[in-house]
PDB file of N, CA and C in Angstrom:
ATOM      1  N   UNK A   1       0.841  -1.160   0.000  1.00  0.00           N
ATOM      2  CA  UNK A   1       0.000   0.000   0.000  1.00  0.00           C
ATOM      3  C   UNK A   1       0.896   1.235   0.000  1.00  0.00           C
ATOM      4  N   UNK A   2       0.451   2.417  -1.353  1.00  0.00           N
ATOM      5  CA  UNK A   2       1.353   3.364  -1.032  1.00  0.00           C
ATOM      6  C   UNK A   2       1.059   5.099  -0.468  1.00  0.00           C
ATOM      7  N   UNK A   3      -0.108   4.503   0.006  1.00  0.00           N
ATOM      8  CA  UNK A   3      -0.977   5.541   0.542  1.00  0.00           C
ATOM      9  C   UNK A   3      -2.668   5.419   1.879  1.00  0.00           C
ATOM     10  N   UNK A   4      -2.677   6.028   1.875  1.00  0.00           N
ATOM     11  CA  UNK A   4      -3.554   6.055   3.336  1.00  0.00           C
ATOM     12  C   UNK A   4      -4.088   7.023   3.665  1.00  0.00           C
ATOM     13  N   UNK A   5      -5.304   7.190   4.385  1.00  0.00           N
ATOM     14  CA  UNK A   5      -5.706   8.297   4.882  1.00  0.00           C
ATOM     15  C   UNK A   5      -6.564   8.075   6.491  1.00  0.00           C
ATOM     16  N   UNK A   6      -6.072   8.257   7.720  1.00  0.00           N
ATOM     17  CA  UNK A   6      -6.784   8.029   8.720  1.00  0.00           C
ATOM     18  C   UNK A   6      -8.540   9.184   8.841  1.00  0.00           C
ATOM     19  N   UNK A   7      -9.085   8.165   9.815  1.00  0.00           N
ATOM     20  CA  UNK A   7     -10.433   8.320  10.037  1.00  0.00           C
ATOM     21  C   UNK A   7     -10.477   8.602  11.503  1.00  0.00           C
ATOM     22  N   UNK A   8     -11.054  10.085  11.971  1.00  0.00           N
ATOM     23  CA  UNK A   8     -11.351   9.992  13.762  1.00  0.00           C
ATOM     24  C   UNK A   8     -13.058   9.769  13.178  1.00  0.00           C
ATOM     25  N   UNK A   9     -13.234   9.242  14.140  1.00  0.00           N
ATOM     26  CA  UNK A   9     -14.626   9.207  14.439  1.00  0.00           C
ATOM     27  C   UNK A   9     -15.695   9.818  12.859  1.00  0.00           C
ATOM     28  N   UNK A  10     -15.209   8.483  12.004  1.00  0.00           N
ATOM     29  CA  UNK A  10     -16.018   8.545  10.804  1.00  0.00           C
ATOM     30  C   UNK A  10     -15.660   9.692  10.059  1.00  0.00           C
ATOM     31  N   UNK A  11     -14.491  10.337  10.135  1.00  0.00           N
ATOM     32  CA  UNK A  11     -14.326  11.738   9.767  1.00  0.00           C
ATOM     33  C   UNK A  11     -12.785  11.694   9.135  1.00  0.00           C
ATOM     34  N   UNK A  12     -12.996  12.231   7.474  1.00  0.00           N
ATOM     35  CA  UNK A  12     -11.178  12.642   7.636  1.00  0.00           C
ATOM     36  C   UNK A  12     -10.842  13.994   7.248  1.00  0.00           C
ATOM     37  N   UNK A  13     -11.720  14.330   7.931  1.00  0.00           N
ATOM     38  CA  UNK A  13     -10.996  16.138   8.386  1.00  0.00           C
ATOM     39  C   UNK A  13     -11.151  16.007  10.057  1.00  0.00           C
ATOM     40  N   UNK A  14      -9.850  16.386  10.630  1.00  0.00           N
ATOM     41  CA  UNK A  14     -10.677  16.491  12.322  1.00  0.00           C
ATOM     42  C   UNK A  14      -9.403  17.560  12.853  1.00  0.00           C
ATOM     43  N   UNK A  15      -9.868  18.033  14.228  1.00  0.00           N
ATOM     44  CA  UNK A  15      -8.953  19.574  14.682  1.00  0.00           C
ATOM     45  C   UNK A  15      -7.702  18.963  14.243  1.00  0.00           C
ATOM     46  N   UNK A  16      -6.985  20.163  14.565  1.00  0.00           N
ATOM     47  CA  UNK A  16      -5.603  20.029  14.415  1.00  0.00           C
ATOM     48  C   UNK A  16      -4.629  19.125  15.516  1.00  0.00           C
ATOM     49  N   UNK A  17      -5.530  19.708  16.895  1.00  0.00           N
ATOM     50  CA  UNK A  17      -5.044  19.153  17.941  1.00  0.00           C
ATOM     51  C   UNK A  17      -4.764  17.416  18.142  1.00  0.00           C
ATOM     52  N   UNK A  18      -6.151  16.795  16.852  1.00  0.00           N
ATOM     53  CA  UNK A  18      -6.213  15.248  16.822  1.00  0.00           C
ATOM     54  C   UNK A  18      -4.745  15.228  16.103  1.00  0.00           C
ATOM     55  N   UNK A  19      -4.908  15.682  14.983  1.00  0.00           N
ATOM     56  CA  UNK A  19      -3.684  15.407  13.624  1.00  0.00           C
ATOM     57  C   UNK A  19      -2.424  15.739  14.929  1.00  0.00           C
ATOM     58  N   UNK A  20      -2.150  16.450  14.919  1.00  0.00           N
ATOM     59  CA  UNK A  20      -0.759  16.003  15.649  1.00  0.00           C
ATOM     60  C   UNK A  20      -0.281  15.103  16.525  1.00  0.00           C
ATOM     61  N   UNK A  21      -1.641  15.013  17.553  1.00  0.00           N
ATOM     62  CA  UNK A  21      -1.142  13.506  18.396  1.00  0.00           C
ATOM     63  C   UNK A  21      -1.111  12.485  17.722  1.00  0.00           C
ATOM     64  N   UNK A  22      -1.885  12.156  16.162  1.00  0.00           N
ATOM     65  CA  UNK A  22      -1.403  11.367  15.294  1.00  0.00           C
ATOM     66  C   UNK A  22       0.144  10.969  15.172  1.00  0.00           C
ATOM     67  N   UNK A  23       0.573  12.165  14.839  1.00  0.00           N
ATOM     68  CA  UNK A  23       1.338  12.678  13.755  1.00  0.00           C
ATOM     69  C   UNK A  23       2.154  12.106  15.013  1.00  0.00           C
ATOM     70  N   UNK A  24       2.623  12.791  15.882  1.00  0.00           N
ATOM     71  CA  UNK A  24       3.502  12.283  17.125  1.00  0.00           C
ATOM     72  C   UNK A  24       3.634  10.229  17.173  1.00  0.00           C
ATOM     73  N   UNK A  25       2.349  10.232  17.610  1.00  0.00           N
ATOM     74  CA  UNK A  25       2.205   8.592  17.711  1.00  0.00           C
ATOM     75  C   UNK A  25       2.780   7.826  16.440  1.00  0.00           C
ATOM     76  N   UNK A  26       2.366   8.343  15.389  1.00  0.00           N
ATOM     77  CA  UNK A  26       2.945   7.598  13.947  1.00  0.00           C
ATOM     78  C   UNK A  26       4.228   7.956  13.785  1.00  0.00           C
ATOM     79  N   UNK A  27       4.876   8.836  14.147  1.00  0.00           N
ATOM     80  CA  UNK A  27       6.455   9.342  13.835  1.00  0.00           C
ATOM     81  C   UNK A  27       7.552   8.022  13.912  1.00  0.00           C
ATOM     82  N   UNK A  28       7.884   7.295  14.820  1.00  0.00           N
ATOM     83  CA  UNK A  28       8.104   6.109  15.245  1.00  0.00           C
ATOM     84  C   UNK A  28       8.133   5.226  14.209  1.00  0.00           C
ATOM     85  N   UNK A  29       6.998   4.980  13.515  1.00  0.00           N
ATOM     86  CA  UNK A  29       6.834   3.917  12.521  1.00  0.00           C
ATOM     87  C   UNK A  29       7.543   4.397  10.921  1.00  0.00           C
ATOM     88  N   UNK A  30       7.484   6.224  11.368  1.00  0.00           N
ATOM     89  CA  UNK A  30       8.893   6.508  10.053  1.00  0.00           C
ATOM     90  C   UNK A  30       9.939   6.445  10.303  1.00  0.00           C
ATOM     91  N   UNK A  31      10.721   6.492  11.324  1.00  0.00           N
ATOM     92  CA  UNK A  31      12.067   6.387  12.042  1.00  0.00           C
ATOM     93  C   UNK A  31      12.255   4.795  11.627  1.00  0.00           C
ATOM     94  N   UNK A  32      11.671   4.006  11.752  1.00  0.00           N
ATOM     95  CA  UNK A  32      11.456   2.531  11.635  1.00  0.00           C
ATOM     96  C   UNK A  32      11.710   2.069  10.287  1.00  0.00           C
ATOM     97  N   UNK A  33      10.797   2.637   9.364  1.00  0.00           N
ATOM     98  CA  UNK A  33      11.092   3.046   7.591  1.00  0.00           C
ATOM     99  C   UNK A  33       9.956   2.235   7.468  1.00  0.00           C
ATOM    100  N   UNK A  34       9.075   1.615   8.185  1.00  0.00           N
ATOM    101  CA  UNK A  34       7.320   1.064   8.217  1.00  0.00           C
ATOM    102  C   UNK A  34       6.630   1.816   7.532  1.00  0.00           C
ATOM    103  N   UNK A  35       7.016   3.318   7.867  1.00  0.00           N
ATOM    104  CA  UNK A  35       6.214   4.557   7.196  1.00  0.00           C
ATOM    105  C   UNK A  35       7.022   5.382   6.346  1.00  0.00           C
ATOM    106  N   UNK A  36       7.003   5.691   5.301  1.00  0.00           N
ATOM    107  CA  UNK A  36       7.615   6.818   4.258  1.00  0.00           C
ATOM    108  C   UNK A  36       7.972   8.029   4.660  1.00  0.00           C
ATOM    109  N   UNK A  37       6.922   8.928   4.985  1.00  0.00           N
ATOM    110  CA  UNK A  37       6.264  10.225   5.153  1.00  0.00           C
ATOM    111  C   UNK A  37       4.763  10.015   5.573  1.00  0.00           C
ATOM    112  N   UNK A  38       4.704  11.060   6.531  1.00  0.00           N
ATOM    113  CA  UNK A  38       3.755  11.805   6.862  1.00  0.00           C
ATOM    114  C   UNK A  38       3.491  13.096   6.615  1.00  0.00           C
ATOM    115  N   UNK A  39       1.857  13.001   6.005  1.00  0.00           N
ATOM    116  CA  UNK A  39       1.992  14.482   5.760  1.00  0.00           C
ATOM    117  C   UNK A  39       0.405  14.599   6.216  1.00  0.00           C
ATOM    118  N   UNK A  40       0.149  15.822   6.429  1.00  0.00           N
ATOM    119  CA  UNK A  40      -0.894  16.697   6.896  1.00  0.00           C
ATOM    120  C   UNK A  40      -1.075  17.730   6.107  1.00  0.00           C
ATOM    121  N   UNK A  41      -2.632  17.981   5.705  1.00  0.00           N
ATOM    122  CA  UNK A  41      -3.067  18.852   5.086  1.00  0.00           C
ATOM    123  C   UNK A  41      -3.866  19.841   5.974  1.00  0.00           C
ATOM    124  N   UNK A  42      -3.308  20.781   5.889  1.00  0.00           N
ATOM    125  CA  UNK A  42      -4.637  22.198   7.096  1.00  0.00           C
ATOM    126  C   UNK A  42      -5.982  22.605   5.439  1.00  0.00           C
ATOM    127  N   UNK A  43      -7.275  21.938   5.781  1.00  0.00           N
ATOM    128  CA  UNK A  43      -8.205  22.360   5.062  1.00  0.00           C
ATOM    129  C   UNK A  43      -8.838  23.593   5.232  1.00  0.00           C
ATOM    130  N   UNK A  44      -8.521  24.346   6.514  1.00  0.00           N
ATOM    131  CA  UNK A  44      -9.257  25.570   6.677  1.00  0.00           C
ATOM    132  C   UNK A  44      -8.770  26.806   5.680  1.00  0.00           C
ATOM    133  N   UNK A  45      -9.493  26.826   5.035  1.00  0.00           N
ATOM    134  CA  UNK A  45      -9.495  28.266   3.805  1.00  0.00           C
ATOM    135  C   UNK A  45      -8.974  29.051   3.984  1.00  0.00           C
ATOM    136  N   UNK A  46      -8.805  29.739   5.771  1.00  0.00           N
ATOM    137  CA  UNK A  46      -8.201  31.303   6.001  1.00  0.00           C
ATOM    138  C   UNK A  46      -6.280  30.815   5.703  1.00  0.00           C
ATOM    139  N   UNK A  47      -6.111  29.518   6.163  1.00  0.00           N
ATOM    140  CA  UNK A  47      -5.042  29.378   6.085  1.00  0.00           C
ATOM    141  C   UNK A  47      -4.360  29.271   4.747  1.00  0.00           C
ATOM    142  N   UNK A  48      -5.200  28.614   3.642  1.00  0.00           N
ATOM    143  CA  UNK A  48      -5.012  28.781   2.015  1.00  0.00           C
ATOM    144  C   UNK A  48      -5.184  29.210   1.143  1.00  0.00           C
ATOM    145  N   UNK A  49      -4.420  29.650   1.097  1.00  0.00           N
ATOM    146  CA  UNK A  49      -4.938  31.022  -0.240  1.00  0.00           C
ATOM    147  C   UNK A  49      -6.069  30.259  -1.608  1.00  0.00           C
ATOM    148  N   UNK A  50      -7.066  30.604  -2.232  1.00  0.00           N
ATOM    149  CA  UNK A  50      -7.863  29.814  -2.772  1.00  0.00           C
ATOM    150  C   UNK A  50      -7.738  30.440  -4.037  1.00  0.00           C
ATOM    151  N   UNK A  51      -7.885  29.793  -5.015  1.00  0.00           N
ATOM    152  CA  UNK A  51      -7.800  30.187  -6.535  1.00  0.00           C
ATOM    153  C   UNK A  51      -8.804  31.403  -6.977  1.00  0.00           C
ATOM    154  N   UNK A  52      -8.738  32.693  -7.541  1.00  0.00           N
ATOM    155  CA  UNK A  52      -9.761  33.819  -7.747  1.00  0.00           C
ATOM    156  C   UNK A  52     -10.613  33.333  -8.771  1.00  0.00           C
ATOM    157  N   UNK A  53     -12.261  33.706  -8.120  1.00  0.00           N
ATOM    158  CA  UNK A  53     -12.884  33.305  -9.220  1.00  0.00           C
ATOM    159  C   UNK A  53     -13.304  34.058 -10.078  1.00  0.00           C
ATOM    160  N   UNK A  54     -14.195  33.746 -10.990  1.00  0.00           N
ATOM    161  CA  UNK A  54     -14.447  34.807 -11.640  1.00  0.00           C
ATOM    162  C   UNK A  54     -13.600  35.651 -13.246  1.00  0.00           C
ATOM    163  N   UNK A  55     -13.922  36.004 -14.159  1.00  0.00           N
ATOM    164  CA  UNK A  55     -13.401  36.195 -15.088  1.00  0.00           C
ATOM    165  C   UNK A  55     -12.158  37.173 -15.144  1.00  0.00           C
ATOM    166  N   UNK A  56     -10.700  37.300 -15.499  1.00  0.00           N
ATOM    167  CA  UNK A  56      -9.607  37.756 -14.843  1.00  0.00           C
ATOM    168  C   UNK A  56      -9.605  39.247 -16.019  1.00  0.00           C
ATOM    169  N   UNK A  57      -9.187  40.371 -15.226  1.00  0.00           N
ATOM    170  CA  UNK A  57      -9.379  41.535 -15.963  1.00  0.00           C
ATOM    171  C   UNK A  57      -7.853  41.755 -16.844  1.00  0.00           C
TER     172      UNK A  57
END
């Protein structure tokens, strides 16, 4: 398998605060070479700049 995506509670968007104690707990299993990379995506909008819509002048 060369990819994955965890689930909290039926959910795969959840706070940030979950994703890092992930991220902590799984670290281990990359040190190990079990795991590749870890990566985390922040979905909240204010933090990403979003593509302009609308017809460009």
């Amino acid at each position: 398998m060369k990819s994955f995506a965890l689930y909290v509670d039926d959910r795969e968007i959840y706070a940030k605060e979950i994703a890092d104690a992930l991220e902590a707990d799984l670290q281990p299993l990359t040190t190990s070479g079990l795991i590749t990379r870890i990566s985390k995506y922040d979905t909240n909008p204010a933090n990403n700049p979003q593509p302009r819509q609308g017809p460009r002048d």
